[in-house]
N, C-alpha and C. Protein backbone atom coordinates (compact mmCIF):
# COMPACT_ATOMS: atom_id res chain seq x y z
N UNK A 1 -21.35 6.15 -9.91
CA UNK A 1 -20.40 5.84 -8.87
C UNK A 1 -21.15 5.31 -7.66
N UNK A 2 -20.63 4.27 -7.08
CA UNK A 2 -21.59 3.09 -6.13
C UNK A 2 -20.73 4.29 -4.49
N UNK A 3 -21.30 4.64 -3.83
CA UNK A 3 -20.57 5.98 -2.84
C UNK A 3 -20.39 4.68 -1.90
N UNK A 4 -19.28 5.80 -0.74
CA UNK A 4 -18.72 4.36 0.19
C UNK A 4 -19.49 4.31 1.37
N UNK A 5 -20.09 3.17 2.08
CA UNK A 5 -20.57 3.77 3.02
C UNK A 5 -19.85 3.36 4.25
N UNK A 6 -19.95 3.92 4.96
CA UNK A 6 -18.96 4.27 6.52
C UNK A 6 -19.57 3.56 7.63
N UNK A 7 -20.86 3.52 7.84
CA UNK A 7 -21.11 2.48 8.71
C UNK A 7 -22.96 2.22 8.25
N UNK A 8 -23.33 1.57 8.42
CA UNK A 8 -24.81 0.89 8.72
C UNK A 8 -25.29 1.21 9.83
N UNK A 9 -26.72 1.92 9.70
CA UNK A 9 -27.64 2.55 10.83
C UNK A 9 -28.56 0.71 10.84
N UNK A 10 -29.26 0.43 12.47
CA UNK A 10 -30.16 -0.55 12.61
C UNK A 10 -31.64 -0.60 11.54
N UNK A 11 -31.33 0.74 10.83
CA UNK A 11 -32.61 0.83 10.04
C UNK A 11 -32.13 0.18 8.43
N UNK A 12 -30.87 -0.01 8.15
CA UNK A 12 -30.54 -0.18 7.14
C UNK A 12 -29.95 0.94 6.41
N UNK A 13 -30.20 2.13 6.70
CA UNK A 13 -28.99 3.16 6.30
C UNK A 13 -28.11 3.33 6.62
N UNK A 14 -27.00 3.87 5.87
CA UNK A 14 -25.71 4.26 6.10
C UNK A 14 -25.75 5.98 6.11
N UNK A 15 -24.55 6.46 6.36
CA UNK A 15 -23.73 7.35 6.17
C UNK A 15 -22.51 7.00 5.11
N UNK A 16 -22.61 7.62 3.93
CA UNK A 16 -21.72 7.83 2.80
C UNK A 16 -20.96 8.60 2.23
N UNK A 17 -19.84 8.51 1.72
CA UNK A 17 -19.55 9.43 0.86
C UNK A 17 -19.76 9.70 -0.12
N UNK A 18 -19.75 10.90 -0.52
CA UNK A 18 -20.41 11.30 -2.00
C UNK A 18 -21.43 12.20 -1.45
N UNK A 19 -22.02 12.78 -2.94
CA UNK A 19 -23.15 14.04 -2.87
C UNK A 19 -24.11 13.45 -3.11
N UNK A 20 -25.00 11.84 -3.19
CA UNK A 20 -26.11 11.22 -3.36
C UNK A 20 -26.65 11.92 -2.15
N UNK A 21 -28.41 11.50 -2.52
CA UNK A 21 -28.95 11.55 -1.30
C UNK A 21 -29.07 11.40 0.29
N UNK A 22 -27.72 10.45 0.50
CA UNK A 22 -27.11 9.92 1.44
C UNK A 22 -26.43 11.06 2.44
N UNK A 23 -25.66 11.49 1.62
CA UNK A 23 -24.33 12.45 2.02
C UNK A 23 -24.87 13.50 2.70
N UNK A 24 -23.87 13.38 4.11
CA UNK A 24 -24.11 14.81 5.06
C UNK A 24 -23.80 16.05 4.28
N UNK A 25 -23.61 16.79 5.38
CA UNK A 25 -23.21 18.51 5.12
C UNK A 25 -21.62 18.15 4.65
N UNK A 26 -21.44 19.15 3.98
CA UNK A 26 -20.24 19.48 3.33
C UNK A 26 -18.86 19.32 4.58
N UNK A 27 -19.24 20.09 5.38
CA UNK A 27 -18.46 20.31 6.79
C UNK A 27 -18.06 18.58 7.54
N UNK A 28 -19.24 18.14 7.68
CA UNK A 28 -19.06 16.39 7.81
C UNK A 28 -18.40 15.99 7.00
N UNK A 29 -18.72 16.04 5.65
CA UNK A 29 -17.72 15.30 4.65
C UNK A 29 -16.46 15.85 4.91
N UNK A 30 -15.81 16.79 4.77
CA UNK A 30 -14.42 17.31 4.61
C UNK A 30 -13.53 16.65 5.73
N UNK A 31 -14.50 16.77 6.99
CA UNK A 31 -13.97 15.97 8.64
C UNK A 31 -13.73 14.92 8.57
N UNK A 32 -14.26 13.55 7.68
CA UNK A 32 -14.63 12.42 7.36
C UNK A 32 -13.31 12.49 6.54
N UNK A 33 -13.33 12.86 5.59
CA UNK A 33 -12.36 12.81 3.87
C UNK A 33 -11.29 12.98 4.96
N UNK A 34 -11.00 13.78 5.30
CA UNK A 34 -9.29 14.37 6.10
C UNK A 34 -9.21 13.10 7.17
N UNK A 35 -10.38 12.78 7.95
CA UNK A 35 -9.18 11.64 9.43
C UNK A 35 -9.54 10.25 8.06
N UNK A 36 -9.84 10.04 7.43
CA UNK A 36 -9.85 8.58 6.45
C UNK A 36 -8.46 9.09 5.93
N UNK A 37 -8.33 9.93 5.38
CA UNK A 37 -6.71 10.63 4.46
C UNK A 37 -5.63 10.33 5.51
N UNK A 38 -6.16 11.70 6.86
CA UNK A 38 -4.44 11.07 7.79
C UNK A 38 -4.78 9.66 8.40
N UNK A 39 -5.32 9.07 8.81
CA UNK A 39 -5.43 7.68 9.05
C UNK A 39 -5.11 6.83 7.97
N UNK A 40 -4.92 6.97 6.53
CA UNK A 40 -4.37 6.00 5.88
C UNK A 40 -2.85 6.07 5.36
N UNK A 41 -2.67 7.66 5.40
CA UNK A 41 -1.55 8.31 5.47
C UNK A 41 0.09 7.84 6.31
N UNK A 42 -0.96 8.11 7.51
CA UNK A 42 0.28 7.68 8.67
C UNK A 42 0.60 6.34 8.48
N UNK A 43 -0.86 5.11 8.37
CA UNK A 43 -0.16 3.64 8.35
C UNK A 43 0.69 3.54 7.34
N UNK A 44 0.50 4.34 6.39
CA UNK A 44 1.23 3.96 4.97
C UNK A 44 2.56 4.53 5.53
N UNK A 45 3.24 5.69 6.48
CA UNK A 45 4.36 5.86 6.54
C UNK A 45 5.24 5.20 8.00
N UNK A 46 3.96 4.85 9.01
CA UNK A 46 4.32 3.72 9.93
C UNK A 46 4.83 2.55 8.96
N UNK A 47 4.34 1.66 8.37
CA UNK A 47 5.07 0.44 7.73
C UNK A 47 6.11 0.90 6.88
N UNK A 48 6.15 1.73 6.50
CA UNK A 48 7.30 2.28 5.59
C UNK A 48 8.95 2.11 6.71
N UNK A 49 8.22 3.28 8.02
CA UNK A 49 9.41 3.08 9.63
C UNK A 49 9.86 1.97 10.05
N UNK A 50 8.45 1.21 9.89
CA UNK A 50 8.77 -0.39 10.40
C UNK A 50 9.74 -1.09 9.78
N UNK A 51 9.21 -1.12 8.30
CA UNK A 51 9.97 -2.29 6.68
C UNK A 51 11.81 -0.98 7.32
N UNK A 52 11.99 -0.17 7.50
CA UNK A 52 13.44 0.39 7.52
C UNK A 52 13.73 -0.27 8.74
N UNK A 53 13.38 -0.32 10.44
CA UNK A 53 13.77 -0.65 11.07
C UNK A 53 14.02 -1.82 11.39
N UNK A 54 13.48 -2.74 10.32
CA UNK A 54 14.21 -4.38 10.23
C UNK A 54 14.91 -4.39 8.90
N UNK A 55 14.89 -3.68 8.01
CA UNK A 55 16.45 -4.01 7.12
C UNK A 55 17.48 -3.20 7.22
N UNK A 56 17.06 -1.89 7.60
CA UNK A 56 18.18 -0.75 7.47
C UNK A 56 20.09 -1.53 8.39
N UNK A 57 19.49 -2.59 9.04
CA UNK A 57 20.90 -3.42 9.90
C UNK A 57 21.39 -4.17 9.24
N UNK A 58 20.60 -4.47 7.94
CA UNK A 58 21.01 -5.31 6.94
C UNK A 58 22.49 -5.02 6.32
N UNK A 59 23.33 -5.76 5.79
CA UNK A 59 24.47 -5.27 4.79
C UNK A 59 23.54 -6.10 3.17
N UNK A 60 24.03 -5.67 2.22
CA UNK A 60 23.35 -5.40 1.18
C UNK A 60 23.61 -7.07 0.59
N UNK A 61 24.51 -8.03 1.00
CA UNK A 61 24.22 -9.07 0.87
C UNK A 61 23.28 -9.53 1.62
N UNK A 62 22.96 -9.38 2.54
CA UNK A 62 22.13 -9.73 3.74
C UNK A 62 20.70 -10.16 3.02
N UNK A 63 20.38 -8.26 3.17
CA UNK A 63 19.31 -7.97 2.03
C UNK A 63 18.86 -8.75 0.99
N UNK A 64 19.74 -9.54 0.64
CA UNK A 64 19.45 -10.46 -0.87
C UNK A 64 19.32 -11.73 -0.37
N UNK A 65 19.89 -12.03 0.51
CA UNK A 65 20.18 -13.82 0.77
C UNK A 65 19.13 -13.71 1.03
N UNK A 66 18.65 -14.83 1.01
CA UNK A 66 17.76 -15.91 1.01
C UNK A 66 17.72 -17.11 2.52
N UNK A 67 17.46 -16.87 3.67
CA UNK A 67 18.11 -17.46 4.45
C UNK A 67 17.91 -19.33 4.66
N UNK A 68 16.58 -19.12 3.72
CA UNK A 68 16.03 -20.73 3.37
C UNK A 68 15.96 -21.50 1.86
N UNK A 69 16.28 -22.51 1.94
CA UNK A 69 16.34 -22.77 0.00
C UNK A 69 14.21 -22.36 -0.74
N UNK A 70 13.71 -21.92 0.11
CA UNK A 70 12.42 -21.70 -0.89
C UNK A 70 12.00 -20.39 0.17
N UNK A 71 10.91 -19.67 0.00
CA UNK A 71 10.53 -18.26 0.01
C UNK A 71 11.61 -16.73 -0.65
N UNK A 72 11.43 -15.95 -0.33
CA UNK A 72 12.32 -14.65 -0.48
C UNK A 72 13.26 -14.26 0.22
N UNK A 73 14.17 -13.30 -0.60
CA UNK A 73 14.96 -12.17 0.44
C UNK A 73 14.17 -11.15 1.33
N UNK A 74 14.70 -10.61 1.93
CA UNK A 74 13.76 -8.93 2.47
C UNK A 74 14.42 -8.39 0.84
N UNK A 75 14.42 -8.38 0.29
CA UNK A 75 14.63 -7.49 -0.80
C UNK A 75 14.06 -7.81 -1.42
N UNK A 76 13.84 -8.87 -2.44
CA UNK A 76 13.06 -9.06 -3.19
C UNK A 76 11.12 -8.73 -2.78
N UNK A 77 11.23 -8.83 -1.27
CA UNK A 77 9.80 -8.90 -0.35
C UNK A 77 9.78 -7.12 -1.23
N UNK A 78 10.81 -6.24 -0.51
CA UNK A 78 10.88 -5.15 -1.10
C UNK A 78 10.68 -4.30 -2.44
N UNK A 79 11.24 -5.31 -3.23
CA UNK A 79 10.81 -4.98 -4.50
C UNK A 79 8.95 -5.20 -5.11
N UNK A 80 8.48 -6.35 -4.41
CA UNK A 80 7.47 -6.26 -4.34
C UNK A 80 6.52 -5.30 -4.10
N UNK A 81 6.43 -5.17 -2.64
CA UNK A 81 5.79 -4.09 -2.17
C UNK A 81 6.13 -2.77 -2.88
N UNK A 82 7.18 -2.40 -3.55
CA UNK A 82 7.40 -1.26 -4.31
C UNK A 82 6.48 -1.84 -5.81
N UNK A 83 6.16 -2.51 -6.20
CA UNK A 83 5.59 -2.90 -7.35
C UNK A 83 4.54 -3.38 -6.97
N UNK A 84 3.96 -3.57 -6.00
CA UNK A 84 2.31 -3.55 -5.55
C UNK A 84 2.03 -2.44 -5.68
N UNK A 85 2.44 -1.71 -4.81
CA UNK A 85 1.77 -0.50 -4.59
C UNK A 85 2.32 0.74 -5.62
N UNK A 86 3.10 0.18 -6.48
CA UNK A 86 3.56 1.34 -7.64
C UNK A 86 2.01 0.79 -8.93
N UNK A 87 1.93 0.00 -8.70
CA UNK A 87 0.82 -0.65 -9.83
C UNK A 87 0.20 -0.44 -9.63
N UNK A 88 -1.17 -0.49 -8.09
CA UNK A 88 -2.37 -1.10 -7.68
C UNK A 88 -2.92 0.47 -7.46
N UNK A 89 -1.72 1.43 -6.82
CA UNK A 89 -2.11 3.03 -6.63
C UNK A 89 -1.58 3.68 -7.63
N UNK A 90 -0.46 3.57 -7.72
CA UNK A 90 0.22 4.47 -8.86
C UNK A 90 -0.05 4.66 -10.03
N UNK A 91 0.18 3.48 -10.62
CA UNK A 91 -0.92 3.51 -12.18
C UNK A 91 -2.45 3.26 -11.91
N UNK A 92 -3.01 2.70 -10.99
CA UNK A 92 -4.60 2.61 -11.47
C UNK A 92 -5.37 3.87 -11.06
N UNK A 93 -4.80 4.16 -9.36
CA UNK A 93 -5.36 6.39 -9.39
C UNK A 93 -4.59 7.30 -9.26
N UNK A 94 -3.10 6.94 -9.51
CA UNK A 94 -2.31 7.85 -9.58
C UNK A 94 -2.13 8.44 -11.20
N UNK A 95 -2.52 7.36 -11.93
CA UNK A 95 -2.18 7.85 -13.17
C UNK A 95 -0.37 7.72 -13.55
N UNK A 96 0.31 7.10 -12.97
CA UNK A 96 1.90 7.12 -13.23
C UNK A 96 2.54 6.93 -14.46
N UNK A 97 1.49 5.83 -14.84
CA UNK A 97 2.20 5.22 -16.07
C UNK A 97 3.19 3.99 -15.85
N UNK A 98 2.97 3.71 -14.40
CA UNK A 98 4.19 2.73 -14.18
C UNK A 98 3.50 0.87 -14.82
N UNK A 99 4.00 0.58 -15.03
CA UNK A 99 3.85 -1.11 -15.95
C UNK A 99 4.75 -2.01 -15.18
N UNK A 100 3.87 -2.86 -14.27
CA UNK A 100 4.75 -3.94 -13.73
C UNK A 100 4.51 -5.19 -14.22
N UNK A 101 5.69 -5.88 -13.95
CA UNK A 101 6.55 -7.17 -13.77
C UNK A 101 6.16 -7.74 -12.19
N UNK A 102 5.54 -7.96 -12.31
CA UNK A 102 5.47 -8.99 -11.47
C UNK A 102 6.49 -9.97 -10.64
N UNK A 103 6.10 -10.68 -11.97
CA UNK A 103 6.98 -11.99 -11.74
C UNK A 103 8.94 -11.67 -11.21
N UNK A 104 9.32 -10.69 -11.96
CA UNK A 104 10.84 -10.13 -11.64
C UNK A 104 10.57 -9.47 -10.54
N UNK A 105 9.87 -9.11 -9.72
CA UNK A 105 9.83 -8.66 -8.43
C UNK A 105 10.35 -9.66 -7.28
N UNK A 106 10.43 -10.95 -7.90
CA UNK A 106 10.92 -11.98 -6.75
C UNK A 106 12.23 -13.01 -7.61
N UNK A 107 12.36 -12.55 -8.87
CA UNK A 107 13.10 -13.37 -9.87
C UNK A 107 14.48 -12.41 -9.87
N UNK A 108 14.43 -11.48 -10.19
CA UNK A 108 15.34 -9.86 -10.73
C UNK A 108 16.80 -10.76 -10.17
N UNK A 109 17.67 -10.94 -10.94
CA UNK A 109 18.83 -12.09 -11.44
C UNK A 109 19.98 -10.81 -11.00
N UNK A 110 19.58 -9.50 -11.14
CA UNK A 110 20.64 -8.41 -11.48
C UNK A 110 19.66 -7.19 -10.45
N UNK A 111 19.67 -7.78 -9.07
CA UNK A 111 18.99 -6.29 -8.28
C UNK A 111 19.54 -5.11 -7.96
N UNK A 112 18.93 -4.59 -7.99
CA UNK A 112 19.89 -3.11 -7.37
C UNK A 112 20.26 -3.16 -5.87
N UNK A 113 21.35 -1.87 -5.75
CA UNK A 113 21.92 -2.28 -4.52
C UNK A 113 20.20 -1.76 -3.63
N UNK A 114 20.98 -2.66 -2.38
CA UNK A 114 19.68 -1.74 -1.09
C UNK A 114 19.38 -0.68 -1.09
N UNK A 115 20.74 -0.27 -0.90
CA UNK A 115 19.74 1.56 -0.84
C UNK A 115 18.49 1.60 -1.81
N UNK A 116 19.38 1.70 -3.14
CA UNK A 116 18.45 2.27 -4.28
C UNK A 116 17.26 1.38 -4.25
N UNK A 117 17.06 0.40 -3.77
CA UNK A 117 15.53 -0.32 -3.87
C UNK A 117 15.37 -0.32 -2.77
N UNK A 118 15.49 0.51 -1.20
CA UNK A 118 14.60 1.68 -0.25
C UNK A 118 14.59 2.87 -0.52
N UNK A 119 15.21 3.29 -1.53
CA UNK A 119 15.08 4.60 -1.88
C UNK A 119 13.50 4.77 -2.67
N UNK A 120 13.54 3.62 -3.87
CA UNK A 120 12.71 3.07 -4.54
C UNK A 120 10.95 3.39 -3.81
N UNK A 121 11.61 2.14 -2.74
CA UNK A 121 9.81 2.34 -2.07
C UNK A 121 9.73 3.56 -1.35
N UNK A 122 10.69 4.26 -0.46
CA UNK A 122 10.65 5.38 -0.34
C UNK A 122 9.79 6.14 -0.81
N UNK A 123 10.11 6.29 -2.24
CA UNK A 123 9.58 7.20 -3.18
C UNK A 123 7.98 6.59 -3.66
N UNK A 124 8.06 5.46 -3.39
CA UNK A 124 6.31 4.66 -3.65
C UNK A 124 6.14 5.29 -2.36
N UNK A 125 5.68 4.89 -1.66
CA UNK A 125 5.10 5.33 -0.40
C UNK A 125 4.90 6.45 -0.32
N UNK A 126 5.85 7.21 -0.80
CA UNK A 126 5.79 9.22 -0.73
C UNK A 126 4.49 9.38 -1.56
N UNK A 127 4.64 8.77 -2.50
CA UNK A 127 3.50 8.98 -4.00
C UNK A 127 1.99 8.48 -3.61
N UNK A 128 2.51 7.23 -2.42
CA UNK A 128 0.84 6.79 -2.18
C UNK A 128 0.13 7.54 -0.93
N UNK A 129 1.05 8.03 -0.25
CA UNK A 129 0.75 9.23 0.85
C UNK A 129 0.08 10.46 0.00
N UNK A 130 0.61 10.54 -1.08
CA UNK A 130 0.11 12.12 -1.92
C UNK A 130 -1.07 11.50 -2.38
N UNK A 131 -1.07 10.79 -2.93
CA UNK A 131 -2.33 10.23 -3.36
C UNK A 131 -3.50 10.34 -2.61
N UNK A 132 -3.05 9.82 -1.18
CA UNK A 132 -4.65 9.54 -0.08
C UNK A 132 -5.15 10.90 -0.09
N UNK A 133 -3.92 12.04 0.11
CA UNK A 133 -3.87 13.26 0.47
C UNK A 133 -4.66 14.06 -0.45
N UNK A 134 -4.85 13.48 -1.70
CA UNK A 134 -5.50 14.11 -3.07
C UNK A 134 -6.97 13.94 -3.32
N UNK A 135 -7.27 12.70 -2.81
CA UNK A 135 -8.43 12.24 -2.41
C UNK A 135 -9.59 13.04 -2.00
N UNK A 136 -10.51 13.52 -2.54
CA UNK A 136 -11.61 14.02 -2.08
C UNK A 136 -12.61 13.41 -2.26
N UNK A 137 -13.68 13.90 -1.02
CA UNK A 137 -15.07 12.76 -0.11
C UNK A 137 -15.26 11.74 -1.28
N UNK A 138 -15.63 12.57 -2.52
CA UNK A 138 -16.27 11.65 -3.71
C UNK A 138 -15.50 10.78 -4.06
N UNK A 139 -14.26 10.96 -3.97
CA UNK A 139 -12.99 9.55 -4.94
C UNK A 139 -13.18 8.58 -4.44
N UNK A 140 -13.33 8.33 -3.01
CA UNK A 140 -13.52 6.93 -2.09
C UNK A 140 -14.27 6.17 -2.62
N UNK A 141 -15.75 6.41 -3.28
CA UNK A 141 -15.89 5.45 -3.50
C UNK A 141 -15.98 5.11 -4.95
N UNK A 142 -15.22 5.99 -5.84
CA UNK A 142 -15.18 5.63 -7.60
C UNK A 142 -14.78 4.16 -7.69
N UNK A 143 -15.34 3.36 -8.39
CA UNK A 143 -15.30 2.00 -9.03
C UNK A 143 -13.47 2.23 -9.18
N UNK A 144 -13.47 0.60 -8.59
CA UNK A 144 -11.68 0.61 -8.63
C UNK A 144 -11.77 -0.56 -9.90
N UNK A 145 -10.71 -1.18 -10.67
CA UNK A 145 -10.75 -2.37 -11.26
C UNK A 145 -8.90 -2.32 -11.39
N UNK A 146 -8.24 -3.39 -11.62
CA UNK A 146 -7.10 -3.78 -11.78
C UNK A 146 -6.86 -5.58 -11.81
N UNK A 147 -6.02 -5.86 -12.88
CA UNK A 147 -5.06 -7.24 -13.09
C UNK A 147 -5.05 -7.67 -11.27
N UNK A 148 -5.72 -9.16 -11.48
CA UNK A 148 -5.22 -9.52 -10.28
C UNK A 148 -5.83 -9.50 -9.04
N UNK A 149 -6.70 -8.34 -8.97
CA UNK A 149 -7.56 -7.26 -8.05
C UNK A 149 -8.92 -7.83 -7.81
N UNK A 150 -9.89 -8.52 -8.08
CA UNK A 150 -11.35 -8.79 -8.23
C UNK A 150 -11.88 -8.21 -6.95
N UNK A 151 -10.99 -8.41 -5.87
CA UNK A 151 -11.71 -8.38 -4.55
C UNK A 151 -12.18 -6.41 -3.92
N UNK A 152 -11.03 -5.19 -4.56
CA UNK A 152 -11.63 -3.91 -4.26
C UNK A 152 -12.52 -3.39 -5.41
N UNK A 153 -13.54 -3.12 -4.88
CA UNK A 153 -14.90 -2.20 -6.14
C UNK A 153 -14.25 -0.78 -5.80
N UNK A 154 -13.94 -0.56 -5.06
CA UNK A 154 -13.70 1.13 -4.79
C UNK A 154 -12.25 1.26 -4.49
N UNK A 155 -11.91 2.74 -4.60
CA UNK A 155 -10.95 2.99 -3.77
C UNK A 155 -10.35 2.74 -2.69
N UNK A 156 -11.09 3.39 -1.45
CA UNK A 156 -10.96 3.21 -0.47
C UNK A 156 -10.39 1.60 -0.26
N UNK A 157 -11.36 0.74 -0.25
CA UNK A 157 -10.88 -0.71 -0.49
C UNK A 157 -9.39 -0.79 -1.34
N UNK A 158 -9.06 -0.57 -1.89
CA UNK A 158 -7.81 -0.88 -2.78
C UNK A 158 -6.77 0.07 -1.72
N UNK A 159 -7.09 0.96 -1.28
CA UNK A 159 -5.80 1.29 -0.11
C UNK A 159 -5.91 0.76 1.27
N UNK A 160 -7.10 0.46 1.87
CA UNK A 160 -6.72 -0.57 2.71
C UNK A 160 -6.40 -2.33 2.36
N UNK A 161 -6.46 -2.70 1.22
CA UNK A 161 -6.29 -3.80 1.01
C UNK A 161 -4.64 -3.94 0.44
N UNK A 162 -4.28 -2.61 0.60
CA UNK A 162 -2.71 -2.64 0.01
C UNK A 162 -1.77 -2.85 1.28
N UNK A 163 -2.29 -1.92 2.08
CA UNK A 163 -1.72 -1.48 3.28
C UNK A 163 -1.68 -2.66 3.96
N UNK A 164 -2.86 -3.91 4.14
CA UNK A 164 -2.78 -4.48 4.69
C UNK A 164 -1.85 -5.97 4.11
N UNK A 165 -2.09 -5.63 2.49
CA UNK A 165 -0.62 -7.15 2.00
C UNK A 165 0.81 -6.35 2.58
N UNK A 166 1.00 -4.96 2.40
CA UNK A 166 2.26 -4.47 2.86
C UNK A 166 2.74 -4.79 3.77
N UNK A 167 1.56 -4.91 4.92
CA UNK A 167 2.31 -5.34 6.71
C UNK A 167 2.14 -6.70 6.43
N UNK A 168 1.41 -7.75 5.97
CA UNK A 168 1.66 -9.20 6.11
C UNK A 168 3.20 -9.27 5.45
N UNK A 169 3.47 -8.05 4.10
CA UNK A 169 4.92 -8.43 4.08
C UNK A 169 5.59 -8.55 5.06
N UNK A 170 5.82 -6.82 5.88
CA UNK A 170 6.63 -6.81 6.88
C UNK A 170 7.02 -7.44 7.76
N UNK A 171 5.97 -8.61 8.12
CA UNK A 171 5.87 -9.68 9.15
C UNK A 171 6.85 -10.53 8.95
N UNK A 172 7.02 -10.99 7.43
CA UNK A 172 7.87 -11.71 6.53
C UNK A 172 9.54 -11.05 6.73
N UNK A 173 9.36 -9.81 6.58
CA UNK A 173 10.65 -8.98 6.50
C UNK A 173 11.41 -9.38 8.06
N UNK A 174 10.31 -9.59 8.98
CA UNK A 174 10.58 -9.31 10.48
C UNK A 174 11.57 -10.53 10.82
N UNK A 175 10.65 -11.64 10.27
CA UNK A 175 10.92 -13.25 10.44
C UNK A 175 12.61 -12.96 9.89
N UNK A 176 12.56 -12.48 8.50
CA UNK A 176 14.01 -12.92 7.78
C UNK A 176 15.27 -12.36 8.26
N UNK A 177 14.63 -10.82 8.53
CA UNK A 177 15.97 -10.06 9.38
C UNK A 177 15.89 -10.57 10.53
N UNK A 178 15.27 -11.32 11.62
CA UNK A 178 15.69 -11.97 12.70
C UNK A 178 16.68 -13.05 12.37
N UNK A 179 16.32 -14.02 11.49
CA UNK A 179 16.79 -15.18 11.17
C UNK A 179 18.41 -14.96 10.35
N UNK A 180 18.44 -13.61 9.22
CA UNK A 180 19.57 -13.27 9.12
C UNK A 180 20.55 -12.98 10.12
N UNK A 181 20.03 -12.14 11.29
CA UNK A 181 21.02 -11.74 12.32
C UNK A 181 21.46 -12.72 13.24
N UNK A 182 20.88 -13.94 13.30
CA UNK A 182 21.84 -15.16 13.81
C UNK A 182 22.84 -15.63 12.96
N UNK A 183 22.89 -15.41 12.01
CA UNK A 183 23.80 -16.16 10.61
C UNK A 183 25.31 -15.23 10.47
C-alpha cells in the first residue's frame, strides 16, 4: 500500500498515513484520520443542502425539463451524481454491489418522480458520509482503481475527486433552477 502523504517537509519528507516508517504516533494519526473524516463528511452533506436548496422549489416537471434543446435536467444532473458516487464509493469501498448505467443516468426515458430520485441521493450521500466515517488512518491511502477513473491511486483522492465533480454539478443545477424560475 503506497501511504498518503499530507504534506512535503523542504527536506523531501512527508508526514503520512499509515504504519510505514513515516507514520507519527498513534494519537497524531487518529487526530489526522477524524478532521480528514469530518472535513470530508460535512462537504459531502453541505452539497447535498446546497443540490436541495436549488431544486427542492422545483415542481417535478420542472425537475425534468430541459430548459435548452442540448445539456440536462437538474434531474437527470441528479441521477448522475447519485450514480457517481453510488459506483466510484459505493461499489469500489463500500462494497454495495451497486452496477451502474451510466449512460441512462442522462437518457432514463421513464424517471422517477423527484422526490424518489432526492430521496435516492439522499441515501448515496448518507452511505458516502458512513463510509469517510469508516475510514481508518491506513484506508486513505489503499490503491483505488475503477472504470473511467485513471486519475485517483488512492482513496482519499477518489473522495475528493468526487466531491469535487458533485459541486461542478451543482453549479450546473444552480444555472438550470435559475433559468427554470424565469419560465
Amino acid at each position: 500500500m503506497r501511504p498518503l502523504v499530507l504534506w512535503n517537509k523542504p527536506d523531501g519528507a512527508g508526514v503520512r498515513l499509515g504504519n510505514g516508517p513515516d507514520a507519527k504516533g498513534s494519537s497524531f494519526m487518529a487526530e489526522v484520520n477524524e478532521t480528514i473524516a469530518a472535513g470530508l463528511a460535512a462537504y459531502y452533506e453541505y452539497v447535498a443542502a446546497d443540490l436541495h436548496k436549488w431544486v427542492d422549489p422545483l415542481s417535478n416537471e420542472q425537475f425534468w425539463r430541459k430548459p435548452y434543446p442540448y445539456g440536462n435536467s437538474a434531474g437527470h444532473l441528479v441521477l448522475h451524481l447519485t450514480g457517481n458516487l453510488s459506483y466510484y464509493i459505493g461499489a469500489r469501498i463500500a462494497d454495495t454491489g451497486y452496477v451502474r448505467d451510466r449512460d441512462r443516468e442522462f437518457t432514463e426515458k421513464q424517471p422517477p418522480h423527484k422526490d424518489e430520485a432526492l430521496r435516492a441521493f439522499d441515501r448515496t450521500v448518507a452511505m458516502v458520509v458512513a463510509t469517510i466515517r469508516k475510514q481508518k488512518p491506513d484506508d486513505w491511502g489503499k490503491p483505488y482503481t475503477a472504470d473511467r477513473e485513471p486519475e485517483a491511486a488512492d482513496r482519499f483522492q477518489i473522495f475528493v475527486r468526487c466531491a469535487g465533480h458533485a459541486y461542478h454539478h451543482i453549479g450546473q443545477i444552480v444555472y438550470l433552477s435559475r433559468e427554470l424560475a424565469r419560465t
